[in-house]
C-alpha atoms as a PDB file:
ATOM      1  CA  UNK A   1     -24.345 -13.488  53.722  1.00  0.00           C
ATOM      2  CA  UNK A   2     -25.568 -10.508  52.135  1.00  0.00           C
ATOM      3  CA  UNK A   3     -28.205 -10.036  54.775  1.00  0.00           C
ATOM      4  CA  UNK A   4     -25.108  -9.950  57.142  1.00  0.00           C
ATOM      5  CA  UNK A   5     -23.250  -7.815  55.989  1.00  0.00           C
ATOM      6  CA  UNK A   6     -26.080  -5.119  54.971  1.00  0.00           C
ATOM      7  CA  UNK A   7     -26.578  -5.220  59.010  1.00  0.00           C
ATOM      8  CA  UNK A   8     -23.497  -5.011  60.123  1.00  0.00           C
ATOM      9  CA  UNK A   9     -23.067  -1.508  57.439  1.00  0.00           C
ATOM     10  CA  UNK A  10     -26.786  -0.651  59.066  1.00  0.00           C
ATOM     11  CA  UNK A  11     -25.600  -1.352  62.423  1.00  0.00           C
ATOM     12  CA  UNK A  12     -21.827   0.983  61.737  1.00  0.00           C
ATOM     13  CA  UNK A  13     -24.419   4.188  61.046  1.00  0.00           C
ATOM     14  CA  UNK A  14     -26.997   3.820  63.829  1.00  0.00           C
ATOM     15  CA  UNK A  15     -23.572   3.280  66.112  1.00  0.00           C
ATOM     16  CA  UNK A  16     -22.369   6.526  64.663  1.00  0.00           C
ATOM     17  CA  UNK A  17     -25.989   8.496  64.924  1.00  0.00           C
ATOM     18  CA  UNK A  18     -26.496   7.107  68.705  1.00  0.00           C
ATOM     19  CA  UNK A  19     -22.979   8.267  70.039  1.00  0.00           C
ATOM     20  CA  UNK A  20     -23.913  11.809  68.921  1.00  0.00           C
ATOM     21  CA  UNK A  21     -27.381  11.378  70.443  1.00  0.00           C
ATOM     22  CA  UNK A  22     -29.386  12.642  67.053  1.00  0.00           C
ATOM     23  CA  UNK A  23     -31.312  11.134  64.187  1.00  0.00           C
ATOM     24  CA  UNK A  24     -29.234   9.082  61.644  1.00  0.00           C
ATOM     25  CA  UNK A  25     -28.256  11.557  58.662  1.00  0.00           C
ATOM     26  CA  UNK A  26     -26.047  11.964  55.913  1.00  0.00           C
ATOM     27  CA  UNK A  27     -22.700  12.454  58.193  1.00  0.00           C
ATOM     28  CA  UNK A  28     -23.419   8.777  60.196  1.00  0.00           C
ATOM     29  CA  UNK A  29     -23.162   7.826  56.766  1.00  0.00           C
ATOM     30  CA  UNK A  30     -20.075   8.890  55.737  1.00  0.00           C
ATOM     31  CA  UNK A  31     -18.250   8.993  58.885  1.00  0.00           C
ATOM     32  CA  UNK A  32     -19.169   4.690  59.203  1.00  0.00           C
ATOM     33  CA  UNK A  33     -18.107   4.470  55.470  1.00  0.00           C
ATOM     34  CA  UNK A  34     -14.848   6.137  56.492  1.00  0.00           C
ATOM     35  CA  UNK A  35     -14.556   4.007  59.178  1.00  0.00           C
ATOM     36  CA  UNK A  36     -15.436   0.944  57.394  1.00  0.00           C
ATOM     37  CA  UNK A  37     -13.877   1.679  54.430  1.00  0.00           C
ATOM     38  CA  UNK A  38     -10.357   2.290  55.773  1.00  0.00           C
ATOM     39  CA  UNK A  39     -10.881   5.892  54.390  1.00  0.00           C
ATOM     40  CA  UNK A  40      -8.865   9.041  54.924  1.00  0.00           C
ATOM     41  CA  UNK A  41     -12.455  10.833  53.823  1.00  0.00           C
ATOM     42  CA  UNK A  42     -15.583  10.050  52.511  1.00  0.00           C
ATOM     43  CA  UNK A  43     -17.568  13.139  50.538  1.00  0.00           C
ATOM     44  CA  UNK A  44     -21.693  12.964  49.820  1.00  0.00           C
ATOM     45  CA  UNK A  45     -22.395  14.803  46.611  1.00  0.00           C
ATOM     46  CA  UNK A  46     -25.934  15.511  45.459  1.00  0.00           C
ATOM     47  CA  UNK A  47     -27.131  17.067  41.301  1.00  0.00           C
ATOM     48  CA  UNK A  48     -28.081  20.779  41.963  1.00  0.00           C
ATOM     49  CA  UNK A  49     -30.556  22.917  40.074  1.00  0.00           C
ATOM     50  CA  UNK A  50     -27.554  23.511  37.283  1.00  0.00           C
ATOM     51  CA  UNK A  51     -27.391  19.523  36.819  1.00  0.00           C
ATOM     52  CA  UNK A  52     -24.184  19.127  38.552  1.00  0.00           C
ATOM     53  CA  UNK A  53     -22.864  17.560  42.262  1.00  0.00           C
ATOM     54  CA  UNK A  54     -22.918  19.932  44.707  1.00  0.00           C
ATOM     55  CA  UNK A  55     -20.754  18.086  47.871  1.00  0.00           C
ATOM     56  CA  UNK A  56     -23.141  18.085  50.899  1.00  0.00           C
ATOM     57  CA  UNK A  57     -21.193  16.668  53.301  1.00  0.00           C
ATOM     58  CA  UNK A  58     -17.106  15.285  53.516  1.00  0.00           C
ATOM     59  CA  UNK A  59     -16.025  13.823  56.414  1.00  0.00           C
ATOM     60  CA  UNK A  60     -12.776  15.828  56.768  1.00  0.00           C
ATOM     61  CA  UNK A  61     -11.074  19.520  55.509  1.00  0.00           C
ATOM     62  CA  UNK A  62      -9.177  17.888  52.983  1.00  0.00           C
ATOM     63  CA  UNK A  63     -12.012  15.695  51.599  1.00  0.00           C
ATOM     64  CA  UNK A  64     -13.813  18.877  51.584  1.00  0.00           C
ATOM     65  CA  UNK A  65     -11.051  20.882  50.127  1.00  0.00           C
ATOM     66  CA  UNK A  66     -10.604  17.778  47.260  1.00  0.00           C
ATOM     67  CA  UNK A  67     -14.689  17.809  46.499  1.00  0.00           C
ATOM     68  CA  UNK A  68     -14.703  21.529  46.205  1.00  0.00           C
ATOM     69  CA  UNK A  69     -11.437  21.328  43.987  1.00  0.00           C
ATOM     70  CA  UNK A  70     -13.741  18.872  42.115  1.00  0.00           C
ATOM     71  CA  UNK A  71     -16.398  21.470  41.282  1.00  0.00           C
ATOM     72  CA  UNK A  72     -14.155  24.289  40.683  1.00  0.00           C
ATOM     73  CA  UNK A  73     -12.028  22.120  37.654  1.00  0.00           C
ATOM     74  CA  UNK A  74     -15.410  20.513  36.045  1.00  0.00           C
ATOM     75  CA  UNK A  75     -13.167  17.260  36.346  1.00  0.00           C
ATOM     76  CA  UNK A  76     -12.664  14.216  38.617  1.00  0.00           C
ATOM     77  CA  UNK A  77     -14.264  10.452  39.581  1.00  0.00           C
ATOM     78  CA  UNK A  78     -17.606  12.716  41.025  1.00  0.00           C
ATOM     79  CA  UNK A  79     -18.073  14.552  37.736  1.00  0.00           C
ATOM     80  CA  UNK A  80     -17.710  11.504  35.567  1.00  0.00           C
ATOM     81  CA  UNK A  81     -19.711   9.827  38.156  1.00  0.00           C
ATOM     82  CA  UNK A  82     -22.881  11.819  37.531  1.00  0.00           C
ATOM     83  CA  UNK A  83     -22.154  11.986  33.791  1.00  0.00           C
ATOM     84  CA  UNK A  84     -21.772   8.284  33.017  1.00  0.00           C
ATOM     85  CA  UNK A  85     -23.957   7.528  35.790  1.00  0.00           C
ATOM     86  CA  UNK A  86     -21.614   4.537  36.871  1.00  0.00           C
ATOM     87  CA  UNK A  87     -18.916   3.693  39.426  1.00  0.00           C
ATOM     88  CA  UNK A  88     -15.667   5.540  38.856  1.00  0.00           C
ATOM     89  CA  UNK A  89     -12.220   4.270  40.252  1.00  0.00           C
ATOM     90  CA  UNK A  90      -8.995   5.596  40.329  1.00  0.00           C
ATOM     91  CA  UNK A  91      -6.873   2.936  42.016  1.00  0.00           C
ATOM     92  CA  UNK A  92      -3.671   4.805  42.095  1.00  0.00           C
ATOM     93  CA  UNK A  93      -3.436   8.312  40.910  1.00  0.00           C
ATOM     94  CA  UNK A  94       0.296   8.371  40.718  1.00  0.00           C
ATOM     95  CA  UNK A  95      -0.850   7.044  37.365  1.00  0.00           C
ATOM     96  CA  UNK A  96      -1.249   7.909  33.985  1.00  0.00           C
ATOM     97  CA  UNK A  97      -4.901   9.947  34.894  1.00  0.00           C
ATOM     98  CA  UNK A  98      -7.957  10.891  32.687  1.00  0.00           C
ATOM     99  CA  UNK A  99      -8.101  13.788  35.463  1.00  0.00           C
ATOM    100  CA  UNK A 100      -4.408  14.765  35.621  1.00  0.00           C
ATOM    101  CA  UNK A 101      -5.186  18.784  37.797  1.00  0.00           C
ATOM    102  CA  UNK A 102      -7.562  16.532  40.048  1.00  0.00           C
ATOM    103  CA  UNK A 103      -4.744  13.686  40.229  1.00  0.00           C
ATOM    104  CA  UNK A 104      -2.505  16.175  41.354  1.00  0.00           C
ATOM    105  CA  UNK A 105      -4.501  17.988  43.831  1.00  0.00           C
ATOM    106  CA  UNK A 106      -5.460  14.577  45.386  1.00  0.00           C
ATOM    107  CA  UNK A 107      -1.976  13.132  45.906  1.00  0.00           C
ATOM    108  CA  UNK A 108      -0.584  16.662  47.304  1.00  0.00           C
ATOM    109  CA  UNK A 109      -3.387  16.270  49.980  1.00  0.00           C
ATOM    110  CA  UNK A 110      -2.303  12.354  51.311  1.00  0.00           C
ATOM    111  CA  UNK A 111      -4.889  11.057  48.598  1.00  0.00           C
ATOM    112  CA  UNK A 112      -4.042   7.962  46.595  1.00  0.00           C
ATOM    113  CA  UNK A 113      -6.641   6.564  45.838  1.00  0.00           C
ATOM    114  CA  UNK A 114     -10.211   7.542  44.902  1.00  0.00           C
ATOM    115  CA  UNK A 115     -13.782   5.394  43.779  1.00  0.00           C
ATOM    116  CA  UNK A 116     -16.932   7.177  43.699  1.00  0.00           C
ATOM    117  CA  UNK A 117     -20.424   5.245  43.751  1.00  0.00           C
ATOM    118  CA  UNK A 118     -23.600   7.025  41.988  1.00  0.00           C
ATOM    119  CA  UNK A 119     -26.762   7.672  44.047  1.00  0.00           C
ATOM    120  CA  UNK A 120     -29.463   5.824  41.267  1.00  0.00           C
ATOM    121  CA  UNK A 121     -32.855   6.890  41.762  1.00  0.00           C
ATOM    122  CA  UNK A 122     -34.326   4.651  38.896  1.00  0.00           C
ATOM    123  CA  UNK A 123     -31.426   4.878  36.436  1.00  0.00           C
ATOM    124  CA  UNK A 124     -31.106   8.171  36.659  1.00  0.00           C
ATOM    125  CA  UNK A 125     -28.319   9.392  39.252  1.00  0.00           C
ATOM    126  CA  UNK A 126     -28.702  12.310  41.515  1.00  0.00           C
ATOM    127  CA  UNK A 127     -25.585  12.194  44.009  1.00  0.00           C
ATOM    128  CA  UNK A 128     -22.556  10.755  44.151  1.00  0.00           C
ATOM    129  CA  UNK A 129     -20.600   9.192  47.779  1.00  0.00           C
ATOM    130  CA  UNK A 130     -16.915   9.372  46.399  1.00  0.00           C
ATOM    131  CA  UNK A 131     -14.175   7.625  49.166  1.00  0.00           C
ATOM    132  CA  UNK A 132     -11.057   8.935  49.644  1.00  0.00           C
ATOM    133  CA  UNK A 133      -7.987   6.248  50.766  1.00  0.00           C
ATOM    134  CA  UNK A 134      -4.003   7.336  51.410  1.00  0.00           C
ATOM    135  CA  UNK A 135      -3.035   3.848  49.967  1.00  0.00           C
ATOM    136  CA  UNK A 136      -2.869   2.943  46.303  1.00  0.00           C
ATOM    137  CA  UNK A 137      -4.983  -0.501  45.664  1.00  0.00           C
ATOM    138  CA  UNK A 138      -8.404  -1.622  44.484  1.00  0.00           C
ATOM    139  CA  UNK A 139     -11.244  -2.379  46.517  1.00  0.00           C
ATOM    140  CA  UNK A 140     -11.916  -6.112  47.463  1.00  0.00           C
ATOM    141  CA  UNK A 141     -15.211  -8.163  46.624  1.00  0.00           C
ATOM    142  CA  UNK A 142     -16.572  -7.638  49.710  1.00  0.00           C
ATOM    143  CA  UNK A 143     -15.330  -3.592  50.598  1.00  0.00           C
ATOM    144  CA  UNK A 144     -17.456  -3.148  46.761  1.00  0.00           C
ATOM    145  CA  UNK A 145     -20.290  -4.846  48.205  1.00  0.00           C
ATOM    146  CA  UNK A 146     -19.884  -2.573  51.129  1.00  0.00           C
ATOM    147  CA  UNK A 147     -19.786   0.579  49.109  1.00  0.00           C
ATOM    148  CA  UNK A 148     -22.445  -0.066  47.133  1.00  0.00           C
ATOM    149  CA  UNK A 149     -24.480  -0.330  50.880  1.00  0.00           C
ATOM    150  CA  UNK A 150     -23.767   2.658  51.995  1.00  0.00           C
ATOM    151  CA  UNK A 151     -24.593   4.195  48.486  1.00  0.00           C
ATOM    152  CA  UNK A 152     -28.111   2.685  48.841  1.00  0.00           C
ATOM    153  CA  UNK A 153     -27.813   4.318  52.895  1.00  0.00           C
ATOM    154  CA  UNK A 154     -27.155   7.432  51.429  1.00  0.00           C
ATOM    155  CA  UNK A 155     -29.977   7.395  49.016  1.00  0.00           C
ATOM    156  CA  UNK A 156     -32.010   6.155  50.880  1.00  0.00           C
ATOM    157  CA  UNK A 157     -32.151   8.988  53.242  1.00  0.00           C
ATOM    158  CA  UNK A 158     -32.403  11.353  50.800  1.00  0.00           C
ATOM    159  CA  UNK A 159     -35.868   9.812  49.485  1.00  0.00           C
ATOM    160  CA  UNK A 160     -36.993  10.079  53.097  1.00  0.00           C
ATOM    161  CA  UNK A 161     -35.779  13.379  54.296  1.00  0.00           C
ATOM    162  CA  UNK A 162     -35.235  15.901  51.320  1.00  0.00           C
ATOM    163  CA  UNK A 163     -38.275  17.583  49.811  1.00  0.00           C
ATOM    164  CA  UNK A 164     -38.891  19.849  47.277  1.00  0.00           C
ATOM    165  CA  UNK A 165     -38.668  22.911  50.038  1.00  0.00           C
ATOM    166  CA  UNK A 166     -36.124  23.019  52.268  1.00  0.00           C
ATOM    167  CA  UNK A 167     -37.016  21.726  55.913  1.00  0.00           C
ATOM    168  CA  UNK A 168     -35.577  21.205  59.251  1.00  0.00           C
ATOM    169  CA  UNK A 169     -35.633  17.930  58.630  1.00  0.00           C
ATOM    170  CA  UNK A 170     -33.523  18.280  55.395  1.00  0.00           C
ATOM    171  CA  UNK A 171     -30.830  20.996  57.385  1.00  0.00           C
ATOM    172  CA  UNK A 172     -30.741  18.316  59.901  1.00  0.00           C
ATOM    173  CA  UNK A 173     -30.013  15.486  57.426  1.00  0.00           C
ATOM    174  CA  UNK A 174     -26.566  17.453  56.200  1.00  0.00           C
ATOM    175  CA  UNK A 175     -25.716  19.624  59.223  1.00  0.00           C
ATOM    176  CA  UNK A 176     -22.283  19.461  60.034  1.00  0.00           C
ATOM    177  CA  UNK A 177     -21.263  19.536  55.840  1.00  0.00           C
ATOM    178  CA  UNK A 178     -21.084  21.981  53.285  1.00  0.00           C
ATOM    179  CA  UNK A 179     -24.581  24.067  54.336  1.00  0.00           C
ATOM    180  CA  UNK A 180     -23.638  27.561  54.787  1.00  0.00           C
ATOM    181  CA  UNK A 181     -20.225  27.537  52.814  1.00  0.00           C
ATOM    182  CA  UNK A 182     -22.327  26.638  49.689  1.00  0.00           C
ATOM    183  CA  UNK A 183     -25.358  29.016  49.978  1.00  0.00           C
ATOM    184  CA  UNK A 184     -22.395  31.951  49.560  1.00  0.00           C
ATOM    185  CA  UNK A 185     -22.041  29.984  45.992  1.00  0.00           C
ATOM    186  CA  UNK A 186     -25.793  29.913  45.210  1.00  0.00           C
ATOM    187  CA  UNK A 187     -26.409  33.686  46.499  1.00  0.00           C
ATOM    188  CA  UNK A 188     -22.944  34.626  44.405  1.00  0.00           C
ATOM    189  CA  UNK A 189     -24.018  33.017  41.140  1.00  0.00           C
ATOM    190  CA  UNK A 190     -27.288  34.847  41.076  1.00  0.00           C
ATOM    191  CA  UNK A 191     -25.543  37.904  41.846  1.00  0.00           C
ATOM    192  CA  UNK A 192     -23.366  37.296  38.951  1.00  0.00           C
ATOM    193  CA  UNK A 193     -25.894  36.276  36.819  1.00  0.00           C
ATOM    194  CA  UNK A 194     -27.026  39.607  37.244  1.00  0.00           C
ATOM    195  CA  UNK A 195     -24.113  41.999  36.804  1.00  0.00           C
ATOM    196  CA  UNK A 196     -23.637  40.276  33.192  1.00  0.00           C
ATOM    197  CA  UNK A 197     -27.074  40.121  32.461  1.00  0.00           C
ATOM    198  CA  UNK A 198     -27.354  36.544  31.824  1.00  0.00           C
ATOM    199  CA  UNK A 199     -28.225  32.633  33.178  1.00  0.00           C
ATOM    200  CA  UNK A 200     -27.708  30.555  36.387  1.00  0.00           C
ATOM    201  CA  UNK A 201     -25.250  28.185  34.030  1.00  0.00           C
ATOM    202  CA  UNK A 202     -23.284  31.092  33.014  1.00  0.00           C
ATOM    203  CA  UNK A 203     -23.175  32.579  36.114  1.00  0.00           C
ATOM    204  CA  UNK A 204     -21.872  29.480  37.724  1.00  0.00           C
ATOM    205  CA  UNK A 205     -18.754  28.970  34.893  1.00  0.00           C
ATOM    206  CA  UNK A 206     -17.501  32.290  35.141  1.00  0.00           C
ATOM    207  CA  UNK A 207     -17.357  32.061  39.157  1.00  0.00           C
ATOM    208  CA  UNK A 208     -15.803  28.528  38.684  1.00  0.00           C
ATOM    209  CA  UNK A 209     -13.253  29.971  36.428  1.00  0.00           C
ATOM    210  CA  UNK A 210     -12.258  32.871  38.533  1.00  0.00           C
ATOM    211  CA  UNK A 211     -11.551  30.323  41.421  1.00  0.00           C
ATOM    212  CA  UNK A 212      -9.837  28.252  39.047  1.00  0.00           C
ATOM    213  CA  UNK A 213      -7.408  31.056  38.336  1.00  0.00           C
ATOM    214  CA  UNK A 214      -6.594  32.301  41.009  1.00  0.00           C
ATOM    215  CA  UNK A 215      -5.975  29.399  43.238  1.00  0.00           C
ATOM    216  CA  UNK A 216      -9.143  30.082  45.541  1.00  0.00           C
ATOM    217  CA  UNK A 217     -12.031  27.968  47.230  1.00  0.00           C
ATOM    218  CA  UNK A 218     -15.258  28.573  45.458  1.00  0.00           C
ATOM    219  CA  UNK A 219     -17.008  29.743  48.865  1.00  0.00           C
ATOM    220  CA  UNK A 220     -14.101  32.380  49.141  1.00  0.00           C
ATOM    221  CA  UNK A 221     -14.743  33.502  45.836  1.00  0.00           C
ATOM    222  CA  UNK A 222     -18.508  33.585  46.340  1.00  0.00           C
ATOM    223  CA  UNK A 223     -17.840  35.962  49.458  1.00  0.00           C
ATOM    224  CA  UNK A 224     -16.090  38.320  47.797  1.00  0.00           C
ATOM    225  CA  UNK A 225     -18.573  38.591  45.500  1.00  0.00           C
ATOM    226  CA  UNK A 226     -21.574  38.781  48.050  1.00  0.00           C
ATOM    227  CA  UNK A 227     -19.392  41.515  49.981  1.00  0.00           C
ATOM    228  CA  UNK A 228     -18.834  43.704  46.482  1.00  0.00           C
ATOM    229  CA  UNK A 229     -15.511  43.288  46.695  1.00  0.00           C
ATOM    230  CA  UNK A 230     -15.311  41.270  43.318  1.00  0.00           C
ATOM    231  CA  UNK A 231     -17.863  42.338  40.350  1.00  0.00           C
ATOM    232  CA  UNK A 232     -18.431  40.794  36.826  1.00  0.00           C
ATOM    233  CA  UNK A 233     -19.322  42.205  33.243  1.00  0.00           C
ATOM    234  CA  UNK A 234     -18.311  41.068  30.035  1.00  0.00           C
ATOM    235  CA  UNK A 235     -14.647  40.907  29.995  1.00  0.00           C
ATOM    236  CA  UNK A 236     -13.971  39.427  33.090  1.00  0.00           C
ATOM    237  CA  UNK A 237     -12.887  35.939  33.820  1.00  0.00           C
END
């Protein structure tokens, strides 16, 4: 039965990779997920040089908006995800929440539901594939058993493809996600880290928290900085 079923999740990518006439990557994964899954958005999440997801790939503008939202607060399933290093469910967030601004954010965007699978390499876990659903209710036996597969899809490509320096291969593998939108944030935070004179880590919290308070995406933020129309030093937020 198993077998079966880890075919027929096989068989949902390579259907995915073949109708857009390329070589299966991270999207075929997500997009058969969503598919599968009965998702309104499925987001691929992998641990950056700062030790924290960086989303890679969502299948849709509000997953991505929700997975950037993620990164921005410091909360959600994705960020307890990677710190517990286990599953993390949210089965209705109209409920009581342990991430009440993520909760929020979620449900404003048609999201009821959220569960969010770590990528183990060993037992330590280096990306997270989170799934997005517009109805309130747990997964069944089998939809967990289906998660979990395209988890280990997801992983799996990322031991074959992704290498310690960047490749076509690796662009290739998440083309079509995040890519540009979050090299703004990576060429930002070193900017940053550089007006106030300090670390990556730093850098990073104090462009998070700007975004956080005034309402904007991370890569807009990031821009603004790139473009000198936003600076840092000490007493800034």
């Amino acid at each position: 039965m198993e077998d079966g079923r880890a075919r027929e999740v096989t068989a949902s990518i390579n259907k995915m990779a073949l109708e857009e006439g390329s070589p299966v990557a991270v999207r075929h994964v997500c997009r058969a997920c969503a598919e599968r899954m009965r998702a309104v958005g499925v987001v691929q999440y992998v641990v950056s040089d700062l030790g924290q997801g960086e989303p890679v790939y969502a299948t849709d503008l509000a997953a991505e908006q929700i997975a950037e939202l993620q990164v921005t607060l410091g909360e959600g399933p994705a960020v307890d995800t990677l710190a517990e290093e286990r599953p993390m469910f949210a089965v209705d967030l109209t409920s009581p929440s342990p991430w009440p601004m993520f909760a929020q954010a979620a449900v404003d965007a048609g999201v009821r539901a959220v569960f969010a699978f770590p990528l183990q390499m060993g037992s330590i876990s280096v990306g997270v594939l989170e799934i997005y659903r517009a109805a309130p209710g747990d997964l069944t036996t089998v939809e967990y058993r289906d998660a979990l597969l395209y988890t280990d899809a997801a992983m799996a490509l990322l031991l074959e493809h992704v290498d310690d320096v960047p490749t076509n291969a690796e662009n290739n593998l998440f083309a079509g996600g995040f890519g540009s939108r979050w090299d703004l944030v990576h060429q930002a935070t070193g900017i940053i880290s550089v007006q106030l004179g300090g670390g990556l880590g730093e850098a990073f919290l104090r462009l998070r928290g700007h975004a956080f308070l005034t309402g904007r995406g991370l890569a807009d933020v990031a821009e603004d900085v790139i473009e000198g129309r936003l600076r840092f030093d000490g007493d800034d937020c």
